[in-house]
N, C-alpha and C. Protein backbone atom coordinates (compact mmCIF):
# COMPACT_ATOMS: atom_id res chain seq x y z
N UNK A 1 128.58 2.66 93.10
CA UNK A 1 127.91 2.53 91.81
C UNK A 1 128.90 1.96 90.80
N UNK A 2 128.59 1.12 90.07
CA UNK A 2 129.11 0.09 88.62
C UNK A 2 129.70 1.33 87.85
N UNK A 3 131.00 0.70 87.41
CA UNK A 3 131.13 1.91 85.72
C UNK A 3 129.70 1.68 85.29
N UNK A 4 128.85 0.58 85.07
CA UNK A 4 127.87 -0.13 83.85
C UNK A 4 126.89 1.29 84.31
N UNK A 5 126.75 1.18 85.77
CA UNK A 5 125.34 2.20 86.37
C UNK A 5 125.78 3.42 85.98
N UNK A 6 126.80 4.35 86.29
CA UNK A 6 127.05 5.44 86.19
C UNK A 6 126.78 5.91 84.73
N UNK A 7 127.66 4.89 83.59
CA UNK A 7 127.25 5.40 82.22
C UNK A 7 125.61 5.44 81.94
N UNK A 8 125.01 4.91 82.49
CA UNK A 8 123.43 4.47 82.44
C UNK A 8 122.84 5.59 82.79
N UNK A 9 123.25 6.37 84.52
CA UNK A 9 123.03 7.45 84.95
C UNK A 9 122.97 8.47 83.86
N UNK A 10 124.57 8.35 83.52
CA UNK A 10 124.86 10.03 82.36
C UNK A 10 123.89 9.94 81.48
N UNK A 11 123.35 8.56 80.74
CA UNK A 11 123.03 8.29 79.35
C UNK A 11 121.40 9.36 79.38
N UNK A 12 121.20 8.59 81.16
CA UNK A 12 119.44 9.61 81.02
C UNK A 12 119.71 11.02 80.93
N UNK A 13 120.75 11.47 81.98
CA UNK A 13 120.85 12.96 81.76
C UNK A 13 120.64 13.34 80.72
N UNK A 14 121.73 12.65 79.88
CA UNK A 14 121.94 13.40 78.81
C UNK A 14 120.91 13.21 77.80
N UNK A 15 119.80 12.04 78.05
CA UNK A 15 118.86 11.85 77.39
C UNK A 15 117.56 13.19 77.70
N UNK A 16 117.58 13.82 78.99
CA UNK A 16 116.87 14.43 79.51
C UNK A 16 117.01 15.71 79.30
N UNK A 17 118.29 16.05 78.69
CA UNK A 17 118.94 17.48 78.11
C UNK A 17 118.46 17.30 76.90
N UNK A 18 118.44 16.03 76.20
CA UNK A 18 117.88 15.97 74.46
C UNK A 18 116.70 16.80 74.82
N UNK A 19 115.87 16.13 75.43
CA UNK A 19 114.34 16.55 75.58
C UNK A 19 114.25 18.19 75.94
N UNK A 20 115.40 18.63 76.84
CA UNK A 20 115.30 20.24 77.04
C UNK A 20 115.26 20.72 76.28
N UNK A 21 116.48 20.80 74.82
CA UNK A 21 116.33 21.08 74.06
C UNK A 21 115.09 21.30 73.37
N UNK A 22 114.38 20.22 73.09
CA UNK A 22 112.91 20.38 71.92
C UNK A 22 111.84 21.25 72.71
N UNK A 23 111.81 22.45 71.79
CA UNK A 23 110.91 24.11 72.18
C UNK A 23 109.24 22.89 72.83
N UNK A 24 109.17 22.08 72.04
CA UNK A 24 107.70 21.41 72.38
C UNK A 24 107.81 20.84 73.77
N UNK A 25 108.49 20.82 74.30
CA UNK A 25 108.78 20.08 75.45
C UNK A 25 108.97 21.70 76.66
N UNK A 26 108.93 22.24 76.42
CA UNK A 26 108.14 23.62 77.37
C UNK A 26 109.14 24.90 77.56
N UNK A 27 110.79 24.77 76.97
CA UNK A 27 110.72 26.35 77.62
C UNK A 27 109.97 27.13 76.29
N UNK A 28 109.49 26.85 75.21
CA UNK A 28 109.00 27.76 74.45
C UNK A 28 107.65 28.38 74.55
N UNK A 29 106.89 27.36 76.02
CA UNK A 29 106.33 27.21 76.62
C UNK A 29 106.43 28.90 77.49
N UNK A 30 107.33 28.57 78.44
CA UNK A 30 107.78 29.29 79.62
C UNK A 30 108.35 30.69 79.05
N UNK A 31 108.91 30.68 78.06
CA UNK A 31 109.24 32.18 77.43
C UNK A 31 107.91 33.18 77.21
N UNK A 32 107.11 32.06 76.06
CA UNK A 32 105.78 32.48 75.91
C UNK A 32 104.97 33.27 77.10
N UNK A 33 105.07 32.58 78.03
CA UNK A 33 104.55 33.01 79.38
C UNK A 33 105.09 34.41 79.75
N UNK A 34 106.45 34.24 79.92
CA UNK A 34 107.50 35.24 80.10
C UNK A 34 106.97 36.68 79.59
N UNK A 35 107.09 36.45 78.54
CA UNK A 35 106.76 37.82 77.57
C UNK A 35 105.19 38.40 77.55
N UNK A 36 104.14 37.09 77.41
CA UNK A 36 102.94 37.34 77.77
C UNK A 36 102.65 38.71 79.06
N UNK A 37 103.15 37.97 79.83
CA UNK A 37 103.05 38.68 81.32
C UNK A 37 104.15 40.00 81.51
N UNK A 38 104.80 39.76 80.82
CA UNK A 38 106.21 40.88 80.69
C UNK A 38 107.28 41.05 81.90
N UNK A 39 107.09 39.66 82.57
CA UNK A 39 108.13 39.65 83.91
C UNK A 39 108.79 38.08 83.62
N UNK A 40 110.04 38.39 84.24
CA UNK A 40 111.37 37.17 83.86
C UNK A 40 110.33 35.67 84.96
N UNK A 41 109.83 36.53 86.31
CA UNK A 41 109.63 35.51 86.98
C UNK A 41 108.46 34.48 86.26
N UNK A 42 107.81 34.72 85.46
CA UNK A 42 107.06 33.98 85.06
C UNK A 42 107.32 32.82 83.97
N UNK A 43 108.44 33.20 83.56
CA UNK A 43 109.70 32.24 82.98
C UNK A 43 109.78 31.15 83.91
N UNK A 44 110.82 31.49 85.37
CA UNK A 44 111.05 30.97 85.97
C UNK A 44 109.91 29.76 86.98
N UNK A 45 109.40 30.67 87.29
CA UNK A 45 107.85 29.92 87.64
C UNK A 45 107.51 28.68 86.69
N UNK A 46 107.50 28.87 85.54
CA UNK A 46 106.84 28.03 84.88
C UNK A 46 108.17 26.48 84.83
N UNK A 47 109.11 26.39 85.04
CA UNK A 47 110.11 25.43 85.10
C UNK A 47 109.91 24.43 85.86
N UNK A 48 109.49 24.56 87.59
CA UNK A 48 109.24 23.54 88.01
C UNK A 48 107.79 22.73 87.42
N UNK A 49 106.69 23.33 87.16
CA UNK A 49 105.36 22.70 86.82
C UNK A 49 105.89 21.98 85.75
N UNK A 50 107.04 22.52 84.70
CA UNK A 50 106.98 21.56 83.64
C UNK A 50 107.86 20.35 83.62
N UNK A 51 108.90 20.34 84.53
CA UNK A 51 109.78 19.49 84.96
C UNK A 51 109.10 18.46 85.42
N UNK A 52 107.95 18.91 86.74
CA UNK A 52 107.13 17.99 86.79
C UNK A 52 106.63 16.91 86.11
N UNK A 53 106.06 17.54 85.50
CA UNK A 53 104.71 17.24 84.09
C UNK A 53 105.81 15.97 83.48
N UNK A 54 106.95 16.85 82.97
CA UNK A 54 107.83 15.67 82.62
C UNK A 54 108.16 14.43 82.89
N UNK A 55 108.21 14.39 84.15
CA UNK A 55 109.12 13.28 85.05
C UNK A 55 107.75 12.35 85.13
N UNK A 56 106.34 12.95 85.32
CA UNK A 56 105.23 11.89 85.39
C UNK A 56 104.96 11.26 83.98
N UNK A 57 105.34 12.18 83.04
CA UNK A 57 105.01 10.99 82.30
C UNK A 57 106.50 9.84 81.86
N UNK A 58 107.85 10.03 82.22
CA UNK A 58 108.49 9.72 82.48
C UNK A 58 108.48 7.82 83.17
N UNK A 59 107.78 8.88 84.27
CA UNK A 59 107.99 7.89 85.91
C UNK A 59 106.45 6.70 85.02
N UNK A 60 105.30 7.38 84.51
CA UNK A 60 104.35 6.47 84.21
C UNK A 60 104.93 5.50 82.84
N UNK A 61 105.68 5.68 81.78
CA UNK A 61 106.21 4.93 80.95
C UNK A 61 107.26 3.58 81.79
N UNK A 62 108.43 3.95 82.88
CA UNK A 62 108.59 3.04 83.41
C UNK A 62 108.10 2.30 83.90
N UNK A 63 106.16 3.00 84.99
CA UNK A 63 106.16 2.06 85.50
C UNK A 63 105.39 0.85 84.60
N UNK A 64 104.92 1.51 83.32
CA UNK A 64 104.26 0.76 82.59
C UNK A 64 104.81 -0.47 82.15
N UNK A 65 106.75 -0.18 81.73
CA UNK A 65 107.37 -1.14 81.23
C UNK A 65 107.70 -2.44 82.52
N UNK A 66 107.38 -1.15 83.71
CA UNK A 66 107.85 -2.61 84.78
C UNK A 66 106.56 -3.32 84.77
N UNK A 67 105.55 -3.14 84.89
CA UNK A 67 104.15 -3.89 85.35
C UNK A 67 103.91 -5.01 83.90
N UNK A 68 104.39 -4.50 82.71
CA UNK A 68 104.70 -5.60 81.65
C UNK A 68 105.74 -6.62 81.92
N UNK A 69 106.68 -6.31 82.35
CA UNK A 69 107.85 -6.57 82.70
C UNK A 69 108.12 -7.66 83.62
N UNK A 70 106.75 -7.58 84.45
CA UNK A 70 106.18 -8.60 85.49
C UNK A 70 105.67 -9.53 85.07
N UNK A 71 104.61 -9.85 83.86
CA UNK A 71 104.43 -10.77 83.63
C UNK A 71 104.44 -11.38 81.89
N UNK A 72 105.71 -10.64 81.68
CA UNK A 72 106.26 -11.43 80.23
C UNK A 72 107.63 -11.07 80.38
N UNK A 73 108.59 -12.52 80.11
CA UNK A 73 109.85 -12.24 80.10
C UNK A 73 110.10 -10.75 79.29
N UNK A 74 111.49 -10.42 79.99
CA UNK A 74 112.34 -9.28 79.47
C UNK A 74 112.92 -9.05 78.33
N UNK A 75 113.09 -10.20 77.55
CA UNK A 75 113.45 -10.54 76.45
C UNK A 75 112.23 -10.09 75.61
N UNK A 76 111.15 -10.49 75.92
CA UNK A 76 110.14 -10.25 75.09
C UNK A 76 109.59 -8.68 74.93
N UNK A 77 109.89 -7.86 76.23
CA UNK A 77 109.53 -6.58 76.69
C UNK A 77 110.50 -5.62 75.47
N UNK A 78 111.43 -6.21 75.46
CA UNK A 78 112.13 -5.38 74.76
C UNK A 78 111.96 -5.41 73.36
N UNK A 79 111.47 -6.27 73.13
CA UNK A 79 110.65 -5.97 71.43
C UNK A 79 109.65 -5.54 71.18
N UNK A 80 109.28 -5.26 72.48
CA UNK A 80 107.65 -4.56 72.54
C UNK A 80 108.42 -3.06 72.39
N UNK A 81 109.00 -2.47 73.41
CA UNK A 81 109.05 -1.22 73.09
C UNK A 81 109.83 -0.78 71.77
N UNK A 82 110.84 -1.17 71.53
CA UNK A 82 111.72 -1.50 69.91
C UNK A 82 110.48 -0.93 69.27
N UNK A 83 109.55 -1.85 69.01
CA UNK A 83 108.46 -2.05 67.67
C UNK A 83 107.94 -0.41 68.26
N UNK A 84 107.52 -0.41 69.15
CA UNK A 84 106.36 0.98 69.56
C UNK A 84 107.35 2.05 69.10
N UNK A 85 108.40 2.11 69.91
CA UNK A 85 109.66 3.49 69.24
C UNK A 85 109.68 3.26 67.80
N UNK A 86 110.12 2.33 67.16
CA UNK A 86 110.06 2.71 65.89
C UNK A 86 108.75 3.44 65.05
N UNK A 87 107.78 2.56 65.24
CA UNK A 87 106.24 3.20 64.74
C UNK A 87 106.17 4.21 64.81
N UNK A 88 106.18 5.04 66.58
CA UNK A 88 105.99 6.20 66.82
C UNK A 88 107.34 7.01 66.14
N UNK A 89 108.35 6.84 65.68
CA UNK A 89 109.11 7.13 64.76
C UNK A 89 109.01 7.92 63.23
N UNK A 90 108.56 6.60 63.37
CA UNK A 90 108.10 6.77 61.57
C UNK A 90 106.62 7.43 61.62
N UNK A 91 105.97 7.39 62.44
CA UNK A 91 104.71 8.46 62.28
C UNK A 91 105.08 9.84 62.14
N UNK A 92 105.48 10.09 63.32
CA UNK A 92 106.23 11.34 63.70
C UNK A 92 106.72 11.87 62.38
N UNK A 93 107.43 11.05 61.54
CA UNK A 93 108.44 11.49 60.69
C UNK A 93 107.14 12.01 59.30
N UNK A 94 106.07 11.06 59.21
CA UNK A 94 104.45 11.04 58.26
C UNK A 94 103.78 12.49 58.96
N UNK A 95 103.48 12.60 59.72
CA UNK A 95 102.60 13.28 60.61
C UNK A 95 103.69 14.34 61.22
N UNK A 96 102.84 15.61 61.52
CA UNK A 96 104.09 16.77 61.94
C UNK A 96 103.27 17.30 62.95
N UNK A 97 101.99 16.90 63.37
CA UNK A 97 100.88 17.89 64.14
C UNK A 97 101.63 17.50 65.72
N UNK A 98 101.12 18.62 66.44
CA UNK A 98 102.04 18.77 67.90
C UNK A 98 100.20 18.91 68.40
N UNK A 99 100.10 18.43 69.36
CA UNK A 99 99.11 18.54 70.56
C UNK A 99 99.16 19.98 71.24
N UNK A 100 97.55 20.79 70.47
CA UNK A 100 97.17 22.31 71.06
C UNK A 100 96.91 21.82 72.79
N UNK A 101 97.11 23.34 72.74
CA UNK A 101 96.57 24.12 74.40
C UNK A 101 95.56 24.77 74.00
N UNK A 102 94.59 24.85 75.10
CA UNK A 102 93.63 26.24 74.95
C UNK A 102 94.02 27.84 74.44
N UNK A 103 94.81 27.35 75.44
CA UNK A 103 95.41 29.23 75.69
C UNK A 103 96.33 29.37 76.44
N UNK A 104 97.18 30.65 76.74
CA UNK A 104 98.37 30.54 77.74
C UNK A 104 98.21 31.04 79.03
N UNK A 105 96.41 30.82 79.05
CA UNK A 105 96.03 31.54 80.40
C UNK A 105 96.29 30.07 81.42
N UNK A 106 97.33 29.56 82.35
CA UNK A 106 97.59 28.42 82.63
C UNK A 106 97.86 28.57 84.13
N UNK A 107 97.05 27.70 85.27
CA UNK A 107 97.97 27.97 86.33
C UNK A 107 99.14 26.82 86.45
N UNK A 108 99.57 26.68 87.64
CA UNK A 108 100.54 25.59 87.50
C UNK A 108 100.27 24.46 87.20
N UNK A 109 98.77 23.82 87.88
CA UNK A 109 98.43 22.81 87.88
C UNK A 109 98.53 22.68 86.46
N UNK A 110 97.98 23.44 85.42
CA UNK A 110 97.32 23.40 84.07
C UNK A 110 98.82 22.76 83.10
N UNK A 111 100.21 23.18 83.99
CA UNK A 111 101.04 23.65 82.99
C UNK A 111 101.40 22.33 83.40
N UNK A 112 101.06 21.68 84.64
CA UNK A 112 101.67 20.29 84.80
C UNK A 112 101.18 19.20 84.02
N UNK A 113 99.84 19.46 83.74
CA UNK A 113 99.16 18.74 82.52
C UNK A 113 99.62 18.65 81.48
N UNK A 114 99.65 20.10 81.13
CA UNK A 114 100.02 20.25 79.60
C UNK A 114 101.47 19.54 79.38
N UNK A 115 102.63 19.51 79.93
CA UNK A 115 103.87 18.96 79.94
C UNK A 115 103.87 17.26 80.10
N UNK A 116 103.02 17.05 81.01
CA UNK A 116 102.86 15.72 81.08
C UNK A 116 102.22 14.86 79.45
N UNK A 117 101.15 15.63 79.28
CA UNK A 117 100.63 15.61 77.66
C UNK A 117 101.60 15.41 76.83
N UNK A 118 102.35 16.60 76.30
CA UNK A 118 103.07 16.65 75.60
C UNK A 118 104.59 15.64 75.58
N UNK A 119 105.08 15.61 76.63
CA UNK A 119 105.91 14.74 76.92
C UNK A 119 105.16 13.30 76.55
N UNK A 120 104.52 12.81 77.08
CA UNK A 120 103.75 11.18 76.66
C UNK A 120 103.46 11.57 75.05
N UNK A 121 103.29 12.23 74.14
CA UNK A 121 102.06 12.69 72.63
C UNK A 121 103.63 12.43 72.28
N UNK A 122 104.73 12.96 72.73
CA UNK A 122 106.35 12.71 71.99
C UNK A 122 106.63 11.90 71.76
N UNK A 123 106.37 10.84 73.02
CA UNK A 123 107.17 9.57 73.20
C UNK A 123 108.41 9.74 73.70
N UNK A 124 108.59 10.79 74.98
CA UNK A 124 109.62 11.18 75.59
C UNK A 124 109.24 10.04 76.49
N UNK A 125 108.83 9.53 77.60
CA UNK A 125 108.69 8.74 78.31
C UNK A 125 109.10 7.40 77.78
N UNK A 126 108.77 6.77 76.58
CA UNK A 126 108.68 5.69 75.94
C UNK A 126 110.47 5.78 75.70
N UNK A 127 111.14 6.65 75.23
CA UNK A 127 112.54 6.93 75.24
C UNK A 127 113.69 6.57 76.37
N UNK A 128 112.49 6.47 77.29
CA UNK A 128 113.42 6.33 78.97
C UNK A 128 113.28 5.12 79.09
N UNK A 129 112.63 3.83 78.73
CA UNK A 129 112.07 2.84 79.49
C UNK A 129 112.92 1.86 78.92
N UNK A 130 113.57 1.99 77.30
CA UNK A 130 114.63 0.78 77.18
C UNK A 130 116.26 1.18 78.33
N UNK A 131 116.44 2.67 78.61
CA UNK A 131 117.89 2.57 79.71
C UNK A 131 116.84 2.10 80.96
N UNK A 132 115.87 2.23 81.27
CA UNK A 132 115.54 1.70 82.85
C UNK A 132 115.58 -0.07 82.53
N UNK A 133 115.00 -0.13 81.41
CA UNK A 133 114.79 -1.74 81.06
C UNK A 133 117.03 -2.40 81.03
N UNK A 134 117.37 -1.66 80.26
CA UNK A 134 118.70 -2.45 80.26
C UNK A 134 119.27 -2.45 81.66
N UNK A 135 119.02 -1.20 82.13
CA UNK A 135 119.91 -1.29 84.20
C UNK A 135 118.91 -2.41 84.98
N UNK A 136 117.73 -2.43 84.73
CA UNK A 136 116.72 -4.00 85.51
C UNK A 136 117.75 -5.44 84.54
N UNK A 137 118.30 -5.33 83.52
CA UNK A 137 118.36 -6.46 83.13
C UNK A 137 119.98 -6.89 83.64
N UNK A 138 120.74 -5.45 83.88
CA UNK A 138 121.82 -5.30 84.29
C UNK A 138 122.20 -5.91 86.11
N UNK A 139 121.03 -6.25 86.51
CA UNK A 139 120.86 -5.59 87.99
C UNK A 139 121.29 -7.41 88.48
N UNK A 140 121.16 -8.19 87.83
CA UNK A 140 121.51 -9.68 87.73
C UNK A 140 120.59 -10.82 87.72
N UNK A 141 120.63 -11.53 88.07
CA UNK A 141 119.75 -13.19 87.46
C UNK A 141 118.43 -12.52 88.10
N UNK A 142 117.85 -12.34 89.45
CA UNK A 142 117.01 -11.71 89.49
C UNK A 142 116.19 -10.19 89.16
N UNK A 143 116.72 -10.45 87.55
CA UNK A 143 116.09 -8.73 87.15
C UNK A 143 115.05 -9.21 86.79
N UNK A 144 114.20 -10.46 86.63
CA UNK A 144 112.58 -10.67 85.60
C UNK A 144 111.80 -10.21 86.86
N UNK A 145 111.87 -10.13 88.41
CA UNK A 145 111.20 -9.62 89.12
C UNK A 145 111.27 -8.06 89.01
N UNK A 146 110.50 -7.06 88.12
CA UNK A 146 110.94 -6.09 88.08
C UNK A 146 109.32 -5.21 88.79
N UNK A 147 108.94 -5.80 89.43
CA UNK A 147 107.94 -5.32 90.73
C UNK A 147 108.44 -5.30 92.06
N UNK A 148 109.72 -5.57 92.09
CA UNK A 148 110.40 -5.62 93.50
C UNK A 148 110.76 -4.32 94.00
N UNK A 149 111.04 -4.34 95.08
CA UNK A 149 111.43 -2.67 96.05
C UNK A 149 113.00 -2.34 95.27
N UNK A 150 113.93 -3.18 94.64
CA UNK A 150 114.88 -3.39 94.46
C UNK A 150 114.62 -2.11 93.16
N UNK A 151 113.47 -2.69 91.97
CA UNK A 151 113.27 -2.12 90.80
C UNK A 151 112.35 -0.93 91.32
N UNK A 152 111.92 -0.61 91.71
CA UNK A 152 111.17 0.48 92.67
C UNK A 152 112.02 1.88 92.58
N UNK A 153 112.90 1.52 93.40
CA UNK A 153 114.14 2.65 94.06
C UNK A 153 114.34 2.92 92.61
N UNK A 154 115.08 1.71 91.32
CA UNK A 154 115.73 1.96 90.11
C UNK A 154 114.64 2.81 89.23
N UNK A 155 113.90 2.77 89.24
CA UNK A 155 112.69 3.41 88.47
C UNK A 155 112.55 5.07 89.11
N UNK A 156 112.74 5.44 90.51
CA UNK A 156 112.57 6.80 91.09
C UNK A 156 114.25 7.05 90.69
N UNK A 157 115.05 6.61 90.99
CA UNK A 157 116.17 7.15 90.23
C UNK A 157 116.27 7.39 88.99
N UNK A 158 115.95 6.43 88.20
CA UNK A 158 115.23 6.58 86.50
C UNK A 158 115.00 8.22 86.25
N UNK A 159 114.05 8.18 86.67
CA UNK A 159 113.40 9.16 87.21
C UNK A 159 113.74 10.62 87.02
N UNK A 160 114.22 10.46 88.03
CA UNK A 160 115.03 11.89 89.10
C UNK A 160 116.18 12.12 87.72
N UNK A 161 117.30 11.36 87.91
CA UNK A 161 118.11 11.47 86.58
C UNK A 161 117.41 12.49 85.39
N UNK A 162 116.83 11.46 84.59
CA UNK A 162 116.27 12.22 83.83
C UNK A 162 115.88 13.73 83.78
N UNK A 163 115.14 13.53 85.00
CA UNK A 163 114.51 14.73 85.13
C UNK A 163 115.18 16.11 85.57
N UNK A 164 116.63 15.92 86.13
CA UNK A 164 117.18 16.49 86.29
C UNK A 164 118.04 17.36 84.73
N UNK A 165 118.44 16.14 84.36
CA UNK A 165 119.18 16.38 82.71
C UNK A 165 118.06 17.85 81.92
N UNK A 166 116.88 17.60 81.82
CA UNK A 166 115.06 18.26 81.83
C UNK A 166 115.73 19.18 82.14
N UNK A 167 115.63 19.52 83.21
CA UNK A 167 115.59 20.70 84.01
C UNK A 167 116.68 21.76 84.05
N UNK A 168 117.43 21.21 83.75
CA UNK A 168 119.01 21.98 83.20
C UNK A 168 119.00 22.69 82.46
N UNK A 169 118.87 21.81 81.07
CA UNK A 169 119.12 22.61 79.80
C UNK A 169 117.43 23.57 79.65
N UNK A 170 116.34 23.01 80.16
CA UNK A 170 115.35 23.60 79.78
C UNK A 170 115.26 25.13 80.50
N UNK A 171 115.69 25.00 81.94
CA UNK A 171 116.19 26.39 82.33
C UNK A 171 117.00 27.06 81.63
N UNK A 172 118.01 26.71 81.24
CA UNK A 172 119.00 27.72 80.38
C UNK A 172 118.54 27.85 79.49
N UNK A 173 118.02 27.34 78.34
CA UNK A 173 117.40 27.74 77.32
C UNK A 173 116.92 28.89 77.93
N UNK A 174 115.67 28.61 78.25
CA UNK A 174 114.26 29.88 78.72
C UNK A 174 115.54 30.77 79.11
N UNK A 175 116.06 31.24 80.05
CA UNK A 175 116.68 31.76 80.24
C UNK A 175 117.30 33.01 79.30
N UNK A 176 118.06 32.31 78.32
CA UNK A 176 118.73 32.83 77.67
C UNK A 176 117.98 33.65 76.01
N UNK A 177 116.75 32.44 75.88
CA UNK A 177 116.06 33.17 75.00
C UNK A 177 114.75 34.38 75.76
N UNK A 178 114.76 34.45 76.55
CA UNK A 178 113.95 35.44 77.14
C UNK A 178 114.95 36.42 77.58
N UNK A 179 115.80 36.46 78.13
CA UNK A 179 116.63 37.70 78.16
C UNK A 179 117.97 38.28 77.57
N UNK A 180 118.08 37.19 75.99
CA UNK A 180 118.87 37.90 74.97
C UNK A 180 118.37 37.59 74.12
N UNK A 181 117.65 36.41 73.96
CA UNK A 181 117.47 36.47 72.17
C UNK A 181 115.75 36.81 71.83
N UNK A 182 114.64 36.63 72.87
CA UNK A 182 113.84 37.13 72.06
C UNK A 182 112.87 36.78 71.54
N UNK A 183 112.03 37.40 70.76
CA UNK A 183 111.13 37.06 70.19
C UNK A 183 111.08 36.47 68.81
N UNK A 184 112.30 37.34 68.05
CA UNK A 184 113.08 36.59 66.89
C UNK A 184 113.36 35.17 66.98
N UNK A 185 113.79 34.39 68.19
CA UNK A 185 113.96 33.44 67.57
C UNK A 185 112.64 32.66 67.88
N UNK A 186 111.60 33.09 69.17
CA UNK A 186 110.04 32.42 68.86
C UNK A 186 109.42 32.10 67.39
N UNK A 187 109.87 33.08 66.68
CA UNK A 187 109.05 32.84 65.34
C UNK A 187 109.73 31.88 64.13
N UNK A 188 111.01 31.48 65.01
CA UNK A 188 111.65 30.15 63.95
C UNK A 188 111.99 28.89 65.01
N UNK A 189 111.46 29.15 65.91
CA UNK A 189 111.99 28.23 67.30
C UNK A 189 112.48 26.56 66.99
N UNK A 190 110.96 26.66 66.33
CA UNK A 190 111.48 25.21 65.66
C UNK A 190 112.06 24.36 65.29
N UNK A 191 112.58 25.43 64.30
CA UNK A 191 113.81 24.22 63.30
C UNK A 191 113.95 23.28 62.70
N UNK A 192 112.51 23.15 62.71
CA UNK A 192 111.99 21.43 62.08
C UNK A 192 113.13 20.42 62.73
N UNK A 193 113.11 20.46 64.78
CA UNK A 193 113.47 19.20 65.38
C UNK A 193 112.63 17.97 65.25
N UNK A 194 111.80 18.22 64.38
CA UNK A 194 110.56 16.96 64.44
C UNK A 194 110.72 16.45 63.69
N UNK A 195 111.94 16.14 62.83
CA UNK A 195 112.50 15.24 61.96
C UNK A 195 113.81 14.24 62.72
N UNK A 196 114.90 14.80 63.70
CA UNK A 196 115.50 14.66 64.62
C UNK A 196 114.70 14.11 65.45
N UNK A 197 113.59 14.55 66.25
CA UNK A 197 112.81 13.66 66.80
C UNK A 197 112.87 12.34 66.65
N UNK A 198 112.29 12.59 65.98
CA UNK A 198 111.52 11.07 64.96
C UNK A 198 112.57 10.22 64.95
N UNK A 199 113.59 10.51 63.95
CA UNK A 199 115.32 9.95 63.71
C UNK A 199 115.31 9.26 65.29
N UNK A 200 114.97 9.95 66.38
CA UNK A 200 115.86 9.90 67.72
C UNK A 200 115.07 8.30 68.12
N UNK A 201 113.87 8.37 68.10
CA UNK A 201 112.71 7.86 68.62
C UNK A 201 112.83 6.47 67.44
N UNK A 202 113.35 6.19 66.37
CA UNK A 202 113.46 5.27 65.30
C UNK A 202 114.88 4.74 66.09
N UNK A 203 115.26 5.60 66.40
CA UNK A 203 117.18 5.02 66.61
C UNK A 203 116.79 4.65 67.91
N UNK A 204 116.20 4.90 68.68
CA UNK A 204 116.20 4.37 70.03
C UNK A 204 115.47 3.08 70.22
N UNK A 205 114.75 2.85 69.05
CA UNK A 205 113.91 1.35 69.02
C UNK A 205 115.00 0.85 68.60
N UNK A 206 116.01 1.11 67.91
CA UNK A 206 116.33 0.18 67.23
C UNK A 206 117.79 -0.67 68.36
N UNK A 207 118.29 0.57 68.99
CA UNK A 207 119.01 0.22 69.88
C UNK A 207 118.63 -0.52 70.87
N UNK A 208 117.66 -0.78 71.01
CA UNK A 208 116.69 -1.41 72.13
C UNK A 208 116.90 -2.93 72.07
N UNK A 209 117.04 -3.52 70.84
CA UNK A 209 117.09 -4.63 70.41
C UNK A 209 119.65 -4.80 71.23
N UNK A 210 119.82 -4.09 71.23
CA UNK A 210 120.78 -4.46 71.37
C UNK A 210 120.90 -3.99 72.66
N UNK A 211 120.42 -4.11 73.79
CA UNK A 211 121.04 -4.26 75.14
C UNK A 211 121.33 -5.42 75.83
């Protein structure tokens, strides 16, 4: 693997730990559950369905940018998503409403939905598709074929990366706020990250323009 790939690698992780972080993105989710039910395993349980949930809408934003990607230069792709991250930016930043659930009566399937939802309503997916777009452009003279088996593999690695970074911090979180901190901090969980969001999702269009 390239120094160029490896930093690319870390960049999703660590892009995928951003996302652990934000309570909307599910362990506040999985605590909820936790305490609902009054057993740790239901914490735990709930991690893979949402990791899931994640990575599809993830894996569906790349493949969206590749199937564009196919038939309008790359050059041009990348001002498409630029413009969309910023918008969804600056909305985000206008607008504060988060996408309800029914209820927390959820089986897995339900919770894979709901994560997948929420993850795409963020624009967590849309966040991943300029580092998959710069490693296709990285990949050499033939990166405008980005329907190839070549961009295929790069997109499930995309992927996986990410989703791994997800899955890390979103376990430890849950973790740690279900069996030290509590219910106290459920009722400020927040923090108003949905300004940071936004910031993240504005800065990431904008970086987009410079790969």
């Amino acid at each position: 693997m390239t120094h160029n790939a490896t930093l690319s690698f870390l960049a999703l992780i660590g892009l995928g730990a951003f996302h652990g972080i934000n309570p909307g993105m599910g362990w506040l989710f999985a605590v909820a559950l936790g305490m609902q039910e009054k057993r740790r395993a239901a914490v735990y349980q709930a991690l893979l369905p949402l990791a899931f949930g994640h990575a599809l809408a993830v894996a569906a934003a790349v493949a969206m940018a590749a199937a564009i990607g196919a038939v309008i230069p790359l050059s041009a792709l990348r001002w498409v998503l630029a413009v969309l991250l910023v918008l969804l930016g600056v909305s985000r930043l206008v607008r504060h409403r988060h996408p309800r659930w029914a209820g927390m009566k959820v089986g897995m399937g339900g919770l894979t939905v709901w994560s997948f939802v929420m993850a795409t309503a963020h624009g967590a997916g849309l966040m991943v598709a300029p580092l998959f777009l710069g490693m296709t452009m990285a990949a050499g003279p033939h990166a405008h074929h980005m329907m190839g088996s070549g961009s295929t593999w790069m997109a499930v690695l995309t992927t996986l990366a990410h989703a791994a970074g997800y899955l890390l911090v979103t376990a430890v979180i849950a973790a740690i706020v279900f069996e030290k901190l509590g219910v106290a901090l459920l009722r400020r969980a927040w923090f108003n990250l949905d300004r940071i969001w936004a910031a993240a999702l504005a800065a990431t269009g904008a970086l987009t323009l410079a790969l």
